[in-house]
Protein backbone atom coordinates (compact mmCIF):
# COMPACT_ATOMS: atom_id res chain seq x y z
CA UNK A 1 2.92 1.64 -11.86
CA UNK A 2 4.24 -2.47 -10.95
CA UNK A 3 4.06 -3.34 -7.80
CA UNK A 4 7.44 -1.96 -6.27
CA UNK A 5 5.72 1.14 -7.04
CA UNK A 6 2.86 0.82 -5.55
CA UNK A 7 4.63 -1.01 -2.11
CA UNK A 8 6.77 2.25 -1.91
CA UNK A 9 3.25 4.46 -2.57
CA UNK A 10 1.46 2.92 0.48
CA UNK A 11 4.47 2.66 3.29
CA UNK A 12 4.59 6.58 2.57
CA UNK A 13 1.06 6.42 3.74
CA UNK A 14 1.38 7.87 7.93
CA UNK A 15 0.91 4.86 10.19
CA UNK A 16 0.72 2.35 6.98
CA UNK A 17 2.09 -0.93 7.92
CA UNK A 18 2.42 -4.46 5.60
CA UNK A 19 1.88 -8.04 5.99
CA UNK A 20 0.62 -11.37 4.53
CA UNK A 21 -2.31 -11.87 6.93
CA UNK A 22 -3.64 -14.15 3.82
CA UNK A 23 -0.67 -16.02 2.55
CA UNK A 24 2.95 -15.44 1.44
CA UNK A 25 1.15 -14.51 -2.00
CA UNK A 26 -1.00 -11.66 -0.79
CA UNK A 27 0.67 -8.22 0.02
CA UNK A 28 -1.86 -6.32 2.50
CA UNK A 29 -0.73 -2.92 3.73
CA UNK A 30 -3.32 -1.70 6.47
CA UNK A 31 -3.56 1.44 8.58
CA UNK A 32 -4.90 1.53 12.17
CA UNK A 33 -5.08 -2.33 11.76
CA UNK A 34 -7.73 -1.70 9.36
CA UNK A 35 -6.83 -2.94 5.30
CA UNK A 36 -7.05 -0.33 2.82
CA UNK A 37 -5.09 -1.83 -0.31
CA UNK A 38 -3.98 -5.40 -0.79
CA UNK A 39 -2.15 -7.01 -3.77
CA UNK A 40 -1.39 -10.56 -5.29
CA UNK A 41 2.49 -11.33 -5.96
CA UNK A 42 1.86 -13.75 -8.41
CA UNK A 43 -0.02 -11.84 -10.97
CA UNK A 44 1.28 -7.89 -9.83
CA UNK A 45 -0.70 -6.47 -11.77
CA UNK A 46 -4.11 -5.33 -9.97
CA UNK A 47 -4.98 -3.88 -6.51
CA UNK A 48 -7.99 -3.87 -4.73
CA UNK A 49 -8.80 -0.91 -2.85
CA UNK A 50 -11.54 0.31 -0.44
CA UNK A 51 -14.11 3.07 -2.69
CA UNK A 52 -17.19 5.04 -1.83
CA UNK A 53 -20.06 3.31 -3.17
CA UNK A 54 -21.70 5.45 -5.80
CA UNK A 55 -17.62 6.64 -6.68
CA UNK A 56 -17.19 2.72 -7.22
CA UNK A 57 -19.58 2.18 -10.01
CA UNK A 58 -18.66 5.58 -11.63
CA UNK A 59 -14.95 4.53 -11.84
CA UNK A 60 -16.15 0.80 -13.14
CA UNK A 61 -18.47 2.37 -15.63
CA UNK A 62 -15.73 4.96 -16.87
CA UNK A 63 -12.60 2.40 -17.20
CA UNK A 64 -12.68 -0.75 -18.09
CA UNK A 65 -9.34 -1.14 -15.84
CA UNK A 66 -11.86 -1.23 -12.30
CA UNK A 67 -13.72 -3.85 -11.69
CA UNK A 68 -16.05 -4.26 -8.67
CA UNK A 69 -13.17 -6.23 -5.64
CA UNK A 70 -12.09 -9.72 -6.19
CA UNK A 71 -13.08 -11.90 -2.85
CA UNK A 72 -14.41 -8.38 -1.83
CA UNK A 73 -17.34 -6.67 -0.90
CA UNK A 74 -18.26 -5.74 -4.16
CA UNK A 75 -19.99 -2.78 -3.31
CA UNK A 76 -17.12 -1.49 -1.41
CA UNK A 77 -14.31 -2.37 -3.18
CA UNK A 78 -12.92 -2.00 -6.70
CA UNK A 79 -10.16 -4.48 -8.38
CA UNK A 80 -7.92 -2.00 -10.22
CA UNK A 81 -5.49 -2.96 -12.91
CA UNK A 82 -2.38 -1.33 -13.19
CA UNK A 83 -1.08 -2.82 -16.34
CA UNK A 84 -4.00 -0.37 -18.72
CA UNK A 85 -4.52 2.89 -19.66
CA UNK A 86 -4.56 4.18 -15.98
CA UNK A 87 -2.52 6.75 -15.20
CA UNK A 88 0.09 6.75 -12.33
CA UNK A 89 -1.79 9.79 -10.92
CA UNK A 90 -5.50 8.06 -11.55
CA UNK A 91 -3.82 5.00 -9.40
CA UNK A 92 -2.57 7.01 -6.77
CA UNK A 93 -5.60 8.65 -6.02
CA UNK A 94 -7.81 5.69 -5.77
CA UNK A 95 -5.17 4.62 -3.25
CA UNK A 96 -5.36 7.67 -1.05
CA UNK A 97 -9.30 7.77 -1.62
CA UNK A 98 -9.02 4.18 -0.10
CA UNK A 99 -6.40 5.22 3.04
CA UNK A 100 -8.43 8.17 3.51
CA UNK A 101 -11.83 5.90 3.93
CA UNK A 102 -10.21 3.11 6.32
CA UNK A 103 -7.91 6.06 8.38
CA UNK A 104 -10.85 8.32 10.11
């Protein structure tokens, strides 16, 4: 997945809107008003995404691709990298794990 991919992903999200609330750099796409994936444009090749706590460290101890979030609540959200062994299904579903948290 790059990030045009994952852009296209999260605007088929219901009610998912974009922005750069945190720079020109830093693609946030939020639901409700409430962020549930953002992205650097620089790099565009990670995500961080909202997780269940005791999901987050099983997904950080399984794949060395999530790491606990990057200028995030660590226990809340994971850094994922899209550039490993990750599959396009794996990354979707951390994304919809992460709309589904934020859109209750």
């Amino acid at each position: 997945m790059n990030v045009e991919e994952l852009r296209d992903y999260c605007l088929l999200k219901p009610g998912a809107t974009e922005g750069f609330p945190f720079g020109e750099d830093t693609l946030v796409f939020k639901v409700g008003g409430k962020l549930f994936l953002l992205t650097g444009l620089q790099a565009g090749n990670s995500f961080n995404v909202k997780c269940d706590p005791e999901m987050a460290i099983e997904l950080r101890e399984r794949h060395p691709e999530v790491k606990p979030g990057y200028h995030m609540n660590k226990k809340l959200w994971n850094t994922v990298y899209m550039d490993g062994m990750l599959t396009n299904r794996q990354l979707t579903e951390m994304i919809d794990q992460s709309y589904n948290l934020v859109f209750v």
